[in-house]
N, C-alpha and C. Protein backbone atom coordinates (compact mmCIF):
# COMPACT_ATOMS: atom_id res chain seq x y z
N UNK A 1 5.45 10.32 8.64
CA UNK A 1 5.38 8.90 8.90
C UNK A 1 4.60 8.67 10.18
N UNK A 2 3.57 7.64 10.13
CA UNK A 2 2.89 7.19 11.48
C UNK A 2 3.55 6.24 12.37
N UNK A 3 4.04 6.62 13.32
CA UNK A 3 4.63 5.49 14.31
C UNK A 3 3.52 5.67 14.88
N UNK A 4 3.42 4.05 15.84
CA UNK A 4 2.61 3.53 16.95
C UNK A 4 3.92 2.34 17.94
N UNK A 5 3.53 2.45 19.08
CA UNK A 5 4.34 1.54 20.11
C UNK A 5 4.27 0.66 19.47
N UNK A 6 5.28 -0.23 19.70
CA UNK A 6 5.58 -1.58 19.69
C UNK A 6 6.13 -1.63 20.52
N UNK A 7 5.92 -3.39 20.86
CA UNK A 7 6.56 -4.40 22.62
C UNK A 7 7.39 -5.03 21.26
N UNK A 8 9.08 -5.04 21.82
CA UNK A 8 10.27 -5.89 21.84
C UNK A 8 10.20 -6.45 22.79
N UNK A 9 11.51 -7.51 22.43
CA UNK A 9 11.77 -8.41 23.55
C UNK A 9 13.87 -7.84 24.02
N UNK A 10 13.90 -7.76 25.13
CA UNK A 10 15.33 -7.86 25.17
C UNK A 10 16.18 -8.87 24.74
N UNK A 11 17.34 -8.72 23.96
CA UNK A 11 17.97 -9.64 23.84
C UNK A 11 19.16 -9.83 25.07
N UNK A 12 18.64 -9.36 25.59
CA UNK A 12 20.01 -9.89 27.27
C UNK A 12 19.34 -10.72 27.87
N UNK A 13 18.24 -9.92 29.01
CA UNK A 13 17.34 -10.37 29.94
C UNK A 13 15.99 -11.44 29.36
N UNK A 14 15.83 -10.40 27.74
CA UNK A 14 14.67 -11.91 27.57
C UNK A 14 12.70 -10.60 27.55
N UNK A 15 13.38 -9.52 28.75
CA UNK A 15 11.76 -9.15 28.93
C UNK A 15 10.99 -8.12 27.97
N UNK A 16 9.85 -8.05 27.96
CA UNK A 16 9.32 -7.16 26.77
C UNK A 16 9.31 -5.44 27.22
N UNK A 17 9.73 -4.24 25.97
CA UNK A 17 9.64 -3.35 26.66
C UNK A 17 9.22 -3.07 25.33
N UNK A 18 8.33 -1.46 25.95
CA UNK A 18 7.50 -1.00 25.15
C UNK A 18 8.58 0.23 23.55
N UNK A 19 8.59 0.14 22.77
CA UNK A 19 9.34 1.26 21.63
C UNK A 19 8.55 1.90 21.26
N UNK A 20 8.09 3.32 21.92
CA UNK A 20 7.40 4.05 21.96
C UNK A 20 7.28 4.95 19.94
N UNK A 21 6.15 5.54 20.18
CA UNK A 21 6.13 6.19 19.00
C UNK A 21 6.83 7.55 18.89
N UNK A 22 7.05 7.92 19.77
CA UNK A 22 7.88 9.50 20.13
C UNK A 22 9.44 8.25 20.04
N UNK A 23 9.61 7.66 20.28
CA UNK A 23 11.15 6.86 20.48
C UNK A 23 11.40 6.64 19.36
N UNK A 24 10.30 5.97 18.42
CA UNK A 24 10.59 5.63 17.50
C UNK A 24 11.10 6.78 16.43
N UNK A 25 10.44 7.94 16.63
CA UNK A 25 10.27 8.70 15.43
C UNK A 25 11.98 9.43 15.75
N UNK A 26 12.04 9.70 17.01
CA UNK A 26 13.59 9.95 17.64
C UNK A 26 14.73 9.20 16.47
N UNK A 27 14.50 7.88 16.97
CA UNK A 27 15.59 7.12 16.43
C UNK A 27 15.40 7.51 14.69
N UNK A 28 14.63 7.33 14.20
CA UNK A 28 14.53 7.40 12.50
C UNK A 28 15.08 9.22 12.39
N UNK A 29 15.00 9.54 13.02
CA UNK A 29 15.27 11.10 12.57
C UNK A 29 16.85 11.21 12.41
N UNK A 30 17.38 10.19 13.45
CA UNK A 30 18.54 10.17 13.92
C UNK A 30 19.61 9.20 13.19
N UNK A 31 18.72 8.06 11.98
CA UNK A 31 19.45 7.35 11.52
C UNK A 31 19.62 5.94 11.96
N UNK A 32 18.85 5.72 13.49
CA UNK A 32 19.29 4.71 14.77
C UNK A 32 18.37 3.30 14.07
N UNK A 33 19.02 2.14 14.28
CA UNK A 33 18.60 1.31 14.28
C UNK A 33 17.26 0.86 15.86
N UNK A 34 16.08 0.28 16.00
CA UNK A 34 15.09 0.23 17.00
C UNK A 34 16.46 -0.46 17.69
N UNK A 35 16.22 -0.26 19.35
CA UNK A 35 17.07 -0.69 20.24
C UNK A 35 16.61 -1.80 20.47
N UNK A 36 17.67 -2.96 20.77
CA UNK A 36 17.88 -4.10 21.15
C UNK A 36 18.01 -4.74 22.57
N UNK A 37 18.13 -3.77 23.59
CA UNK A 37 18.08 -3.77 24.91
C UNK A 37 17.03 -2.78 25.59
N UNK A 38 16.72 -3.59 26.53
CA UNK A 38 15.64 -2.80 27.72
C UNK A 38 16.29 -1.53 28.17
N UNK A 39 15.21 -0.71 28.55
CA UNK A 39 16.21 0.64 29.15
C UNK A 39 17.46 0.37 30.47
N UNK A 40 16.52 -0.91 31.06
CA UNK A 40 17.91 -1.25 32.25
C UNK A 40 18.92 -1.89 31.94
N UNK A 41 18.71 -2.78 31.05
CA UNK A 41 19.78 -3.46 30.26
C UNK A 41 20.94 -2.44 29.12
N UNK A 42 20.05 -1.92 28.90
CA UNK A 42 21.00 -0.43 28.04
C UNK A 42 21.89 0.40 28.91
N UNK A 43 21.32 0.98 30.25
CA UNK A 43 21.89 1.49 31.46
C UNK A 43 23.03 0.64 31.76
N UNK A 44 22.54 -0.76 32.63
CA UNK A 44 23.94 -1.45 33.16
C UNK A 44 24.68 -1.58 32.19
N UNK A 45 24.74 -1.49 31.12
CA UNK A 45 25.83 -1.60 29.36
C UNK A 45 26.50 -0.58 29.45
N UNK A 46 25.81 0.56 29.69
CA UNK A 46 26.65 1.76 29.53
C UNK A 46 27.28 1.78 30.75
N UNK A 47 27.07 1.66 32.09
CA UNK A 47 27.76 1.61 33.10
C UNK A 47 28.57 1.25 33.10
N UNK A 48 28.71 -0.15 32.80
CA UNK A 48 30.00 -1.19 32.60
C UNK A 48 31.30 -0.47 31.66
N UNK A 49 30.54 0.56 30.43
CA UNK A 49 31.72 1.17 29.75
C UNK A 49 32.32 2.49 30.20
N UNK A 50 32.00 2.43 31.01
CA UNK A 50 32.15 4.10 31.74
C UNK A 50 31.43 5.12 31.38
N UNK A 51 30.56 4.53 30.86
CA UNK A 51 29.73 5.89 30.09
C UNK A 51 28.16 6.40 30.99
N UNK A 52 27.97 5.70 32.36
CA UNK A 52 26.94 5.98 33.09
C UNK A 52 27.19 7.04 33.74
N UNK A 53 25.67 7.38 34.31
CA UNK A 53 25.99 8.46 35.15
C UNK A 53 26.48 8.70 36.46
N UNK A 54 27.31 9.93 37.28
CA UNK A 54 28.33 9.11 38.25
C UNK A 54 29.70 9.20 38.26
N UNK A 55 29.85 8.48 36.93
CA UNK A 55 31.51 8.33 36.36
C UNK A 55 32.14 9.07 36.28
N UNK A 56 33.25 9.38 36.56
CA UNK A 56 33.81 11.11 36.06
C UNK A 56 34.95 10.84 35.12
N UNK A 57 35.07 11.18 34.19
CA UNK A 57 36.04 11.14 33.32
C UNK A 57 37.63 12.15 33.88
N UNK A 58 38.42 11.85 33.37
CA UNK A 58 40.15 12.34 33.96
C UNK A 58 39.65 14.13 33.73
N UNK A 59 40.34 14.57 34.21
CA UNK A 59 40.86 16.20 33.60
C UNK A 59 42.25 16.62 33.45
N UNK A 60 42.12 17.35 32.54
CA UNK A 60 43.76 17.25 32.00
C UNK A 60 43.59 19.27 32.31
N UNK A 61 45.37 19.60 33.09
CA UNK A 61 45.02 21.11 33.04
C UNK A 61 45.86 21.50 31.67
N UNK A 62 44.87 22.53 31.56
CA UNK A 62 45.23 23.63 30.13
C UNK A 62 45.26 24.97 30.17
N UNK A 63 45.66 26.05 29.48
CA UNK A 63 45.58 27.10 29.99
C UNK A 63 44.44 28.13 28.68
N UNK A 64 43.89 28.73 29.17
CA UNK A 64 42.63 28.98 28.26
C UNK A 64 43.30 30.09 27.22
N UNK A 65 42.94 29.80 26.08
CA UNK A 65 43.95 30.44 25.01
C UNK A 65 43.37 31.82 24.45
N UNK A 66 42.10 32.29 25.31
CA UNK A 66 41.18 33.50 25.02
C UNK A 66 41.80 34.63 26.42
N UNK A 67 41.60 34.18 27.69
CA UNK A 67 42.06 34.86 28.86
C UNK A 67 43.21 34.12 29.72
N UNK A 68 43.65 33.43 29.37
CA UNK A 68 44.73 32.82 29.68
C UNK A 68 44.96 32.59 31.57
N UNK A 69 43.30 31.97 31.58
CA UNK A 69 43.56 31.48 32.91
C UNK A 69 43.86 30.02 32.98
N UNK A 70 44.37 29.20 34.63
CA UNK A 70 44.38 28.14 34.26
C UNK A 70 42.61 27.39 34.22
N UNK A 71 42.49 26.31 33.42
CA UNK A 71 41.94 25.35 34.07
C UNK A 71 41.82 24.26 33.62
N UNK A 72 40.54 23.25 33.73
CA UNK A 72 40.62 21.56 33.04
C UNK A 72 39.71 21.33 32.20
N UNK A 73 40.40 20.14 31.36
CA UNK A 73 39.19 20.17 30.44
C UNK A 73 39.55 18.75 30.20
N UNK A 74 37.84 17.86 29.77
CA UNK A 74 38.16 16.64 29.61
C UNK A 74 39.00 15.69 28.50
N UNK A 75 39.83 16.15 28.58
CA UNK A 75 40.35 15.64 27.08
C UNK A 75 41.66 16.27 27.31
N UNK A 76 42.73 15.61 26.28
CA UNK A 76 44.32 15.69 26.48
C UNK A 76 45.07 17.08 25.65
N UNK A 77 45.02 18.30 25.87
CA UNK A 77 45.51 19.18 24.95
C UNK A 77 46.84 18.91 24.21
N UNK A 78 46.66 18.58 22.92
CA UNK A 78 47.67 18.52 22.11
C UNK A 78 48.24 19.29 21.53
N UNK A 79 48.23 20.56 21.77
CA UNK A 79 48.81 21.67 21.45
C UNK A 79 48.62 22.20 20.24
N UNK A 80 47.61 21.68 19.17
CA UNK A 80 47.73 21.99 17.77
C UNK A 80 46.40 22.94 17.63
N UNK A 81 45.70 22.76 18.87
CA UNK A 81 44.66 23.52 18.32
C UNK A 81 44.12 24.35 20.12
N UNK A 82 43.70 25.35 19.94
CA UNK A 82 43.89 26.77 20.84
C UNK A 82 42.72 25.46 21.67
N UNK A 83 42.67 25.64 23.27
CA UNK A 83 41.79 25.39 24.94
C UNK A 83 41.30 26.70 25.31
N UNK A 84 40.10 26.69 25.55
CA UNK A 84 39.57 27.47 26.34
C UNK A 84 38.60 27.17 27.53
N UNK A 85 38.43 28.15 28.37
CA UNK A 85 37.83 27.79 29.39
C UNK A 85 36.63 27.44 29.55
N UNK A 86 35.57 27.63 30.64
CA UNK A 86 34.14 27.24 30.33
C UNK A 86 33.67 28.15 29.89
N UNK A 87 34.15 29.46 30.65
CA UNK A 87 33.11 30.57 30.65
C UNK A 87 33.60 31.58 29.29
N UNK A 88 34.48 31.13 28.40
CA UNK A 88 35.42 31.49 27.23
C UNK A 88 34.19 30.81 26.16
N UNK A 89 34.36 29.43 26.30
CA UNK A 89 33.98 28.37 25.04
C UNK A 89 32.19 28.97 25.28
N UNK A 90 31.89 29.19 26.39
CA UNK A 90 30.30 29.29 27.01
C UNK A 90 30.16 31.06 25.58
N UNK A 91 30.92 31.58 26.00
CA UNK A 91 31.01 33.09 25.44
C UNK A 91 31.09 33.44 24.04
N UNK A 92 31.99 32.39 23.01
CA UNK A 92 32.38 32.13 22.02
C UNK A 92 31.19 31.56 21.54
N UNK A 93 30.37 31.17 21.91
CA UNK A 93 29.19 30.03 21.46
C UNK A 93 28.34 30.92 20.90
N UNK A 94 27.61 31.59 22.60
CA UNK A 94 26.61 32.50 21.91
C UNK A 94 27.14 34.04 20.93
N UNK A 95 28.22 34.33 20.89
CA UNK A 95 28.63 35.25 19.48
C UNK A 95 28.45 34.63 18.74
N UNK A 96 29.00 33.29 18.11
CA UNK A 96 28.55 32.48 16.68
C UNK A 96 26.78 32.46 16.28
N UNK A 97 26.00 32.28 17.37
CA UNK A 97 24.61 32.39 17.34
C UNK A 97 23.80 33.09 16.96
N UNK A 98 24.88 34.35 17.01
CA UNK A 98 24.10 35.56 16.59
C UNK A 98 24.06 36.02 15.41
């Protein structure tokens, strides 16, 4: 498929930004509808939800279920399914890869 830029308009602020052809082809690969906000207008959006950069999300401690050290991980261990550490989950990764 040939993408070429196109100028939108924001629907917050109002101003025109460019939807690149590398952006475009991104989003279609991905399923994404063309974005509706400017990149700064997209930024302060995500900021506002905690999702900018900066933010730090909680850490909850767990105990790593491979070497059984302590440590944290972002998210609430519910006990149903095995925590591991960084350098565990980091380790576990590249064996599956291979």
């Amino acid at each position: 498929m040939n993408f070429q830029d196109q100028t939108l308009v924001c629907q917050d602020c109002g101003s025109e930004f460019t939807f690149t052809a590398d952006d475009q082809e991104f989003f279609a690969r991905r399923g994404y509808s063309p974005p509706k906000r400017c990149p700064t207008c997209r930024g302060a959006r995500r900021a506002e939800r905690g999702g900018g950069s900066g933010q730090s999300r909680p850490l909850y401690p767990a105990v790593c279920a491979n070497c059984g050290k302590d440590t944290e991980v972002p998210f609430e261990p519910r006990g149903d399914r095995p925590v591991y550490c960084r350098e565990c989950y980091v380790a576990m990764g590249e064996q599956r890869q291979r």
